[in-house]
Protein backbone atom coordinates (compact mmCIF):
# COMPACT_ATOMS: atom_id res chain seq x y z
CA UNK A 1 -88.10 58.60 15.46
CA UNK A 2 -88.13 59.63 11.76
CA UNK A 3 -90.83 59.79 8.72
CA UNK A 4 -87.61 59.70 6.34
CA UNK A 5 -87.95 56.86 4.75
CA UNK A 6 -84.14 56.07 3.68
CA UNK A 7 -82.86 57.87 7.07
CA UNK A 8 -84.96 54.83 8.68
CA UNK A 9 -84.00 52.05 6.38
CA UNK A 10 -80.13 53.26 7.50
CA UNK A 11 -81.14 52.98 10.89
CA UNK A 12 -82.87 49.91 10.85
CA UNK A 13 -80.03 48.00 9.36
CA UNK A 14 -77.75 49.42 12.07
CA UNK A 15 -79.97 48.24 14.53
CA UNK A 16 -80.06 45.06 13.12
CA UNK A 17 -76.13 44.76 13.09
CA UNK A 18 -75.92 45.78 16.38
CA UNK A 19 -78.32 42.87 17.41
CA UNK A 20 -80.88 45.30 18.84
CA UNK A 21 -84.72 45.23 18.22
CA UNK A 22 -86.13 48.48 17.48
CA UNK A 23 -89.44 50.59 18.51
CA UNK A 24 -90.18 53.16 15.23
CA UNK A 25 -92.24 55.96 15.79
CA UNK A 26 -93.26 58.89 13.75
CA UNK A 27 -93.40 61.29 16.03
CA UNK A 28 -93.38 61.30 20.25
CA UNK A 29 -94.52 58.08 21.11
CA UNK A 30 -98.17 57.78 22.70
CA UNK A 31 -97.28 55.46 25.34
CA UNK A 32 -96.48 56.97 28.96
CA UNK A 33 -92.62 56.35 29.66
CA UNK A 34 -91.73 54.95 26.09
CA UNK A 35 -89.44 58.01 25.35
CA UNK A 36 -88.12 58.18 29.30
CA UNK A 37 -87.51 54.60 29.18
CA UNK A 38 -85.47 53.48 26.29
CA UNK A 39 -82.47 53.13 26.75
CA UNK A 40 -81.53 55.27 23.55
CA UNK A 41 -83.31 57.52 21.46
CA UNK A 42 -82.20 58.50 17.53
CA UNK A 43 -84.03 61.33 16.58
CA UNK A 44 -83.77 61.71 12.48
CA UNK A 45 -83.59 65.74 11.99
CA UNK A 46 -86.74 66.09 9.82
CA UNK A 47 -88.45 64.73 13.21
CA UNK A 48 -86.20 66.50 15.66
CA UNK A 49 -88.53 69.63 15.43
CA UNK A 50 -92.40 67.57 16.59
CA UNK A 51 -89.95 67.14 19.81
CA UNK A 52 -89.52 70.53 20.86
CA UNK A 53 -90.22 70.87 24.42
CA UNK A 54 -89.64 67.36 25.55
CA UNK A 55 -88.86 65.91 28.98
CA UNK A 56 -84.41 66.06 28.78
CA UNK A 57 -82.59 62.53 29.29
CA UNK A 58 -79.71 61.27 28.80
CA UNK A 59 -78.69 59.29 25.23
CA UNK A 60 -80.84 60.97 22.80
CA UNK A 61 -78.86 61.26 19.53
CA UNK A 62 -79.77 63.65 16.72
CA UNK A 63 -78.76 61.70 13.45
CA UNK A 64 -79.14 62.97 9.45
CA UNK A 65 -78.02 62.29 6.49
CA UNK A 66 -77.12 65.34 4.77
CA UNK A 67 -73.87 66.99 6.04
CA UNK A 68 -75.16 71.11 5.53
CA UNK A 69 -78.59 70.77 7.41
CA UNK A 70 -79.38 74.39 8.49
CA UNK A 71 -79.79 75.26 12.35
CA UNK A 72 -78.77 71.64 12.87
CA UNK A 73 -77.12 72.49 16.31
CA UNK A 74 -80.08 74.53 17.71
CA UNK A 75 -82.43 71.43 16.55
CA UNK A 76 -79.66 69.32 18.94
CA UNK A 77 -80.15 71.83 22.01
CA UNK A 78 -84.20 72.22 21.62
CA UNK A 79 -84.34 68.31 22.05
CA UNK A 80 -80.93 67.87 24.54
CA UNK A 81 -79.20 65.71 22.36
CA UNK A 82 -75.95 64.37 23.15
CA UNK A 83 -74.73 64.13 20.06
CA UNK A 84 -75.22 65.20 16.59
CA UNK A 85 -74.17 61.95 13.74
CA UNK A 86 -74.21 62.30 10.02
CA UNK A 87 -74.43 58.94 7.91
CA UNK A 88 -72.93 57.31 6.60
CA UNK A 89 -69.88 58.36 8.86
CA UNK A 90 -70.86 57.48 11.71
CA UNK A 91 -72.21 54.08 11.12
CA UNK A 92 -69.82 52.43 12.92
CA UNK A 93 -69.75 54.47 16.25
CA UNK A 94 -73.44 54.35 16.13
CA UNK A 95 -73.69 50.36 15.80
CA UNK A 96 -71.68 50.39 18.72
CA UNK A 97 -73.30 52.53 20.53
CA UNK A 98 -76.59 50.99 19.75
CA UNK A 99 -75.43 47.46 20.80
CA UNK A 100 -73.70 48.92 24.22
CA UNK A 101 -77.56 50.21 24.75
CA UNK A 102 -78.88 47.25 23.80
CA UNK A 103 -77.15 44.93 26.42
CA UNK A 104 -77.07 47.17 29.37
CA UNK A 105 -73.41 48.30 29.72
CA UNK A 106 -72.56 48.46 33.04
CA UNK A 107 -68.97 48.01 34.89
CA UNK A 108 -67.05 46.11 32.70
CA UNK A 109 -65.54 42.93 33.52
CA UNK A 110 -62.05 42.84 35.64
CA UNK A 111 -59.45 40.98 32.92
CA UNK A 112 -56.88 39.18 34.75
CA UNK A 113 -54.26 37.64 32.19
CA UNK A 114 -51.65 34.81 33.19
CA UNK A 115 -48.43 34.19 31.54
CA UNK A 116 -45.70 31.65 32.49
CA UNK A 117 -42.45 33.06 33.21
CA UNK A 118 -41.04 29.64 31.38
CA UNK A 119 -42.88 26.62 29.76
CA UNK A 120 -44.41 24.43 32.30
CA UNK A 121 -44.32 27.20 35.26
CA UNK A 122 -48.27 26.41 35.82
CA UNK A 123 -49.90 29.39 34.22
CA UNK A 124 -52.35 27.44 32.31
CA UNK A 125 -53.03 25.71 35.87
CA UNK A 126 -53.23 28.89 37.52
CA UNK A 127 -55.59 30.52 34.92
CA UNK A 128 -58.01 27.50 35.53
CA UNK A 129 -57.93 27.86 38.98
CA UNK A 130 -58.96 31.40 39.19
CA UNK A 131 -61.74 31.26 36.82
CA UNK A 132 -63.36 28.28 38.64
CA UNK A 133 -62.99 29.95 41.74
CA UNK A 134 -64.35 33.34 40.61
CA UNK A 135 -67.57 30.97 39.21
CA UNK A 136 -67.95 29.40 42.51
CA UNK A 137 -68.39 32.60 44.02
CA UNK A 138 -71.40 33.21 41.85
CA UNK A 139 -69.40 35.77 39.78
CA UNK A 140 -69.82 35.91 35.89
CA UNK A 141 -66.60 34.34 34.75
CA UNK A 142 -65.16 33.79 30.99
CA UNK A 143 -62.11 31.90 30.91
CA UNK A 144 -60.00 32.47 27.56
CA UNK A 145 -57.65 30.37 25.70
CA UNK A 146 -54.88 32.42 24.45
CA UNK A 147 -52.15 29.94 23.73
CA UNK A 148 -53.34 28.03 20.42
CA UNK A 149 -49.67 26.11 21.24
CA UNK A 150 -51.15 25.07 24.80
CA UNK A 151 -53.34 22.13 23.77
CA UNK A 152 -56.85 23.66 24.94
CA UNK A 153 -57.86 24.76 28.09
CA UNK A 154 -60.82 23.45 28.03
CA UNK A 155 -59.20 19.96 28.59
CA UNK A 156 -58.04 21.31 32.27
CA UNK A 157 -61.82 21.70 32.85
CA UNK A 158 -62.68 18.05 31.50
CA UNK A 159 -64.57 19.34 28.62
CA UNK A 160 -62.88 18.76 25.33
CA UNK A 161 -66.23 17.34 24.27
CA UNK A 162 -68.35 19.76 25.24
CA UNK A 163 -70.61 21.64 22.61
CA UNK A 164 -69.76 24.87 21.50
CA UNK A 165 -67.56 27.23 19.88
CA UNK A 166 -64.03 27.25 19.48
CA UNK A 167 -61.51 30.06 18.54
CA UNK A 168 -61.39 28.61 14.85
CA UNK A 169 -65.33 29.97 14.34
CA UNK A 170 -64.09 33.27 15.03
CA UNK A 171 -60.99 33.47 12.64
CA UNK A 172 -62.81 35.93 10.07
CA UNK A 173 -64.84 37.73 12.70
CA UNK A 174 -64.89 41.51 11.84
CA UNK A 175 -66.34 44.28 13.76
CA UNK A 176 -68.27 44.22 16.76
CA UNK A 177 -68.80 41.19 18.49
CA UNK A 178 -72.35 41.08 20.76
CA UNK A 179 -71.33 39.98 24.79
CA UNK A 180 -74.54 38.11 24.81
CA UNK A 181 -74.17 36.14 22.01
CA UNK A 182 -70.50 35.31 22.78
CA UNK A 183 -71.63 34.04 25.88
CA UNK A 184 -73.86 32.11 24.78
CA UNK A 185 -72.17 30.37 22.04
CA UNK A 186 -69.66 29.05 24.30
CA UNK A 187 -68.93 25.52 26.11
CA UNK A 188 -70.47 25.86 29.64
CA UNK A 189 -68.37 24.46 32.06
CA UNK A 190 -68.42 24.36 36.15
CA UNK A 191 -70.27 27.50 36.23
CA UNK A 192 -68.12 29.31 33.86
CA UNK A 193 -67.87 29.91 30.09
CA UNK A 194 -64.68 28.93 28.13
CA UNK A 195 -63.29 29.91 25.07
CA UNK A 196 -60.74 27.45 23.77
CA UNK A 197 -58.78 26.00 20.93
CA UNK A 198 -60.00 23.45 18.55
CA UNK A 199 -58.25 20.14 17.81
CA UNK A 200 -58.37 20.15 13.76
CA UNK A 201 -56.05 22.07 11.52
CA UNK A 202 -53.57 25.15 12.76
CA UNK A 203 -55.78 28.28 12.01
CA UNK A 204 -54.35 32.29 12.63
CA UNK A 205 -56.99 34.56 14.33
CA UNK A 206 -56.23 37.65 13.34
CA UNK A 207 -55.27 40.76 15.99
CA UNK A 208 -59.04 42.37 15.38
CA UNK A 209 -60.74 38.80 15.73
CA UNK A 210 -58.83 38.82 19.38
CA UNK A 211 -59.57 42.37 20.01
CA UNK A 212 -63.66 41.73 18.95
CA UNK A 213 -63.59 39.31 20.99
CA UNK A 214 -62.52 40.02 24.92
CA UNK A 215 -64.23 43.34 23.96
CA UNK A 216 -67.29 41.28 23.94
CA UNK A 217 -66.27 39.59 26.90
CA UNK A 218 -65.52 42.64 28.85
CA UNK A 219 -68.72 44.11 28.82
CA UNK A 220 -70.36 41.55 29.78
CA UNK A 221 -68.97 42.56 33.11
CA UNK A 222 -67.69 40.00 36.00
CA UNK A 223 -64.11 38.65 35.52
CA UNK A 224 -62.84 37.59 32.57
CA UNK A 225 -59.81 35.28 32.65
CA UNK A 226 -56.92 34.63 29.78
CA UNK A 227 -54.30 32.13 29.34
CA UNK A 228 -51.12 33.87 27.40
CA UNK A 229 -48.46 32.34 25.69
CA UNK A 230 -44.78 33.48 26.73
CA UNK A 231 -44.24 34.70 23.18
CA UNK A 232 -45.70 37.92 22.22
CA UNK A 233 -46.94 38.77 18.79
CA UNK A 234 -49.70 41.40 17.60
CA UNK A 235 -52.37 39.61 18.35
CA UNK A 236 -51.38 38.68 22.01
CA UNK A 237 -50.02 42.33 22.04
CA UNK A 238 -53.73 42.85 21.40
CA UNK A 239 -54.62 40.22 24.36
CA UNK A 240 -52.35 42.16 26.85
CA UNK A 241 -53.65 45.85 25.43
CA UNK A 242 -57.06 44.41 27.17
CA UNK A 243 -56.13 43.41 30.63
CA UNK A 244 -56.33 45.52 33.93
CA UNK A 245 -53.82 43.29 35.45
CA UNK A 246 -51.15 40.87 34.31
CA UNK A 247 -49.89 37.65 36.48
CA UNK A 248 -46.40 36.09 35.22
CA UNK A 249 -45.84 32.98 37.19
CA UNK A 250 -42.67 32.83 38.07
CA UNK A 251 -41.18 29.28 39.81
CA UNK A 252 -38.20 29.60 42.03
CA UNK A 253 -35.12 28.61 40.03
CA UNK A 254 -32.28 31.12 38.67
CA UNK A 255 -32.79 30.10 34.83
CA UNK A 256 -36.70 30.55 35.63
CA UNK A 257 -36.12 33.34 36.61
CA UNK A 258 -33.62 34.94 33.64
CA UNK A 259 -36.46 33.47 31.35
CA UNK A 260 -39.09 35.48 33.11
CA UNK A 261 -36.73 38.79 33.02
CA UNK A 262 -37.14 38.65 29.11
CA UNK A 263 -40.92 37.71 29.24
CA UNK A 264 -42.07 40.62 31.90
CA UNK A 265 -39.99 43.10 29.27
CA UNK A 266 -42.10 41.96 26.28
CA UNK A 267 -45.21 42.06 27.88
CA UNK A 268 -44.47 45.28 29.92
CA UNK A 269 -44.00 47.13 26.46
CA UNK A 270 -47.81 46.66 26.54
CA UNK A 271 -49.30 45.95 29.40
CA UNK A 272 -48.72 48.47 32.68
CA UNK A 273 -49.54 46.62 35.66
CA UNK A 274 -47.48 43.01 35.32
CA UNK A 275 -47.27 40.64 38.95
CA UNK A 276 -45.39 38.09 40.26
CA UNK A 277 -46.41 34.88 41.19
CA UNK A 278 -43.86 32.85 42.52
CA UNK A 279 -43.85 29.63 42.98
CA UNK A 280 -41.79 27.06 44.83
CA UNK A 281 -39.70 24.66 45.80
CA UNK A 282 -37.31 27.51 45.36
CA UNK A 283 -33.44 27.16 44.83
CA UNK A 284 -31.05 27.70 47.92
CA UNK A 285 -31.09 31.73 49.35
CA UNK A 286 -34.07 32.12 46.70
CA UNK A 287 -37.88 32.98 48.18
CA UNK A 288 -40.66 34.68 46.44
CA UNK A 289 -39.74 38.18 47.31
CA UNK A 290 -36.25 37.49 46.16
CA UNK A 291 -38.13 37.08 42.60
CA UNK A 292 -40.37 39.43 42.91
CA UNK A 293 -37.37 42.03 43.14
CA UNK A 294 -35.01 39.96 40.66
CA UNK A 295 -37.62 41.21 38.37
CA UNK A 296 -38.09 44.26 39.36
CA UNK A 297 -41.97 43.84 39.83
CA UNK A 298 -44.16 43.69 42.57
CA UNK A 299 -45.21 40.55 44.40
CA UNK A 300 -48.82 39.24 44.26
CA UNK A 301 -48.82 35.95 46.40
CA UNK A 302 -46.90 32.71 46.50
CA UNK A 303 -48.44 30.40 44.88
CA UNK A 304 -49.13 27.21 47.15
CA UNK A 305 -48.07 23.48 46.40
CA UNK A 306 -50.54 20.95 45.96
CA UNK A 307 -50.17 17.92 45.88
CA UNK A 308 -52.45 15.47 44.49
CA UNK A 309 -53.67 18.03 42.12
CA UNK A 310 -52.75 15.89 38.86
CA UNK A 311 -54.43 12.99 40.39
CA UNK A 312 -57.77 15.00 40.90
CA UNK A 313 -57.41 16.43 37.21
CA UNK A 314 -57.25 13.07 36.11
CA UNK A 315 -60.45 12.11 37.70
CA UNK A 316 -62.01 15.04 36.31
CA UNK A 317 -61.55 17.75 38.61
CA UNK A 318 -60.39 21.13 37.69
CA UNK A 319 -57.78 22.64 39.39
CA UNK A 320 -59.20 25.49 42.22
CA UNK A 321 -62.60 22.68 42.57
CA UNK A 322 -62.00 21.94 46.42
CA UNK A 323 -62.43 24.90 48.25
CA UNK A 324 -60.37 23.88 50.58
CA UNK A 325 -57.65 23.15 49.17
CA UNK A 326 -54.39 25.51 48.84
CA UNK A 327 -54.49 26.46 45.23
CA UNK A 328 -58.40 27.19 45.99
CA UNK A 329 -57.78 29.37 48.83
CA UNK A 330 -55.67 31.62 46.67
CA UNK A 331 -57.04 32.31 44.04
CA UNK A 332 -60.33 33.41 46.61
CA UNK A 333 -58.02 35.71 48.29
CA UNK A 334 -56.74 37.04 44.71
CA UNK A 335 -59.98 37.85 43.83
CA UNK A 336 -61.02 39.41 47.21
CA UNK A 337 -58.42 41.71 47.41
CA UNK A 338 -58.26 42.34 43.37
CA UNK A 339 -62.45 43.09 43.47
CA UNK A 340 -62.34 45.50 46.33
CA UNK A 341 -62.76 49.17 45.63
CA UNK A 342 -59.08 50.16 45.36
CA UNK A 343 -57.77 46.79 44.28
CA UNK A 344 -56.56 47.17 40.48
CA UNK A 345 -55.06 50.48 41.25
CA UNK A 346 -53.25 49.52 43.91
CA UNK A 347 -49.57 47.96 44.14
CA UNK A 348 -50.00 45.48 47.14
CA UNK A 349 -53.60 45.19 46.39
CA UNK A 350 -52.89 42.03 44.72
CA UNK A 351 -50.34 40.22 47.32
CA UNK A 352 -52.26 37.38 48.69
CA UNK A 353 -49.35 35.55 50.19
């Protein structure tokens, strides 16, 4: 709400940039509800004065662009504003702001992240599993290749073919990245969206590509699932700086488990809340709670042995795709106990041996 011509061309290109479409009045709009209903109002300061005496709400911003406005603050209390910008410094808070408004912010999206304690320990398998399951359930699931060194995760879920974007298209992303578009642009597969690797030349995503990104994919809300390498550099330092909750798969061998004990310190610098999944056949006087406290972290399930489960990959079903089958079973009971009220927060929450 402004008559100040450049204050409005400012605004409007934020807007733009924060992928949201507009309504541009002069002064309180005629319609019934149109200034209760929005889900934010910018009031320019030449206008904030025609809206003395308003109905209060919440998210109505009082924004100018010169820095020594008189009486500035009492304009901000006659109209309730929350918040009182100057341009062009806050551009950037505001775009964000204006985009968060724009696609309905709610509870953001649990972020589980799953790292093998060695190579080959079934993270990758793991990871698969749980976003599949989490789909199935009718939750909104993202499933997120971390590991450029893996060979693409999307291959787990048979589609290496499917349309859509890879990591490679967002190498020189910058900024804010829209949930809604992200979504969007990516491969659809068994209920679930998946961000993968391409197959053509090595390409570096930078730490602020990865932290645009699961930002995106966070408040989209639902889960959000990613796949971490055992190695950790900024950008999967950036990866980990994102997750409520951290899985290292852990199988039940002594050297396994000494190769873990050097990945769970990396990660911990980062990441606060790091689990155990063990997994067997396990070495003689070793069991799951014997690595669990080898590593000095708590235990959150075993995880089962299936076999058949390369068979059924090859045929091109996705690991966790039978309900009924062990791997399937656990990852449901992860996600029950991890969803419930208390679940992230809590130390045993997790434990669905």
């Amino acid at each position: 709400m402004t008559e100040d011509v450049e204050l409005l061309d400012d605004l409007l290109r934020l807007c733009a940039a924060a992928g949201a479409e507009p309504e541009v009045h002069h002064s309180l709009p005629e319609r019934r509800g149109s200034w209760d209903q929005a889900p934010m109002v910018l009031v320019g300061d030449d206008a904030a004065q025609r809206c003395r005496g308003v109905a209060r709400r919440r998210g109505v911003m009082l924004v100018g662009r010169d820095q020594d406005v008189p009486d500035v603050w009492r304009r901000a209390v006659e109209i309730g504003a929350e918040y009182v910008l100057r341009l062009p410094e806050s551009e950037g808070w505001l775009v964000d702001q204006i985009a968060n408004a724009a696609e309905g912010v709610g509870r953001p999206a649990l972020t589980v992240g799953v790292i093998g304690g060695r190579g080959g320990s079934g993270a990758s398998t793991l990871a698969c599993a749980l976003a599949v399951t989490a789909a199935r359930a009718g939750r909104r699931t993202m499933l997120i290749d971390g590991d450029p060194l893996g060979g693409g995760i999307d291959v787990l879920l048979g589609g290496e073919r499917t349309e859509g974007m890879r990591w490679p298209d967002f190498a020189h992303s910058k900024g804010r990245v829209g949930g809604g578009a992200l979504e969007e642009s990516l491969p659809a597969l068994h209920g679930l969206r998946v961000l993968s690797w391409g197959r053509d030349d090595w390409v570096v995503i930078p730490p602020s590509a990865i932290q645009a990104v699961l930002a995106a994919a966070r408040r989209l809300g639902g889960v959000v699932v990613v796949d971490l390498p055992r190695r950790v550099d900024e950008a999967v330092a950036e990866a980990l700086a994102q997750l409520d909750l951290g899985l290292l798969v852990v199988p039940g061998e002594l050297r396994a488990v000494a190769a873990a004990k050097r990945v769970a310190s990396m990660a911990g610098m980062v990441l606060d809340d790091l689990r155990v999944v063990a997994r067997g056949p396990y070495a003689a006087g070793l069991d799951e709670r014997w690595v669990a406290q080898a590593l000095g972290l708590p235990l959150a399930g075993e995880l089962p042995l299936e076999t058949g489960l390369l068979a059924a990959q090859d045929g091109g079903a996705p690991p966790g795709s039978s309900a009924r089958s062990p791997l399937a079973r656990f990852c449901t009971a992860f996600w029950e106990r991890a969803l419930a009220p208390e679940g992230v927060g809590s130390r045993t929450a997790g434990d669905a041996s």
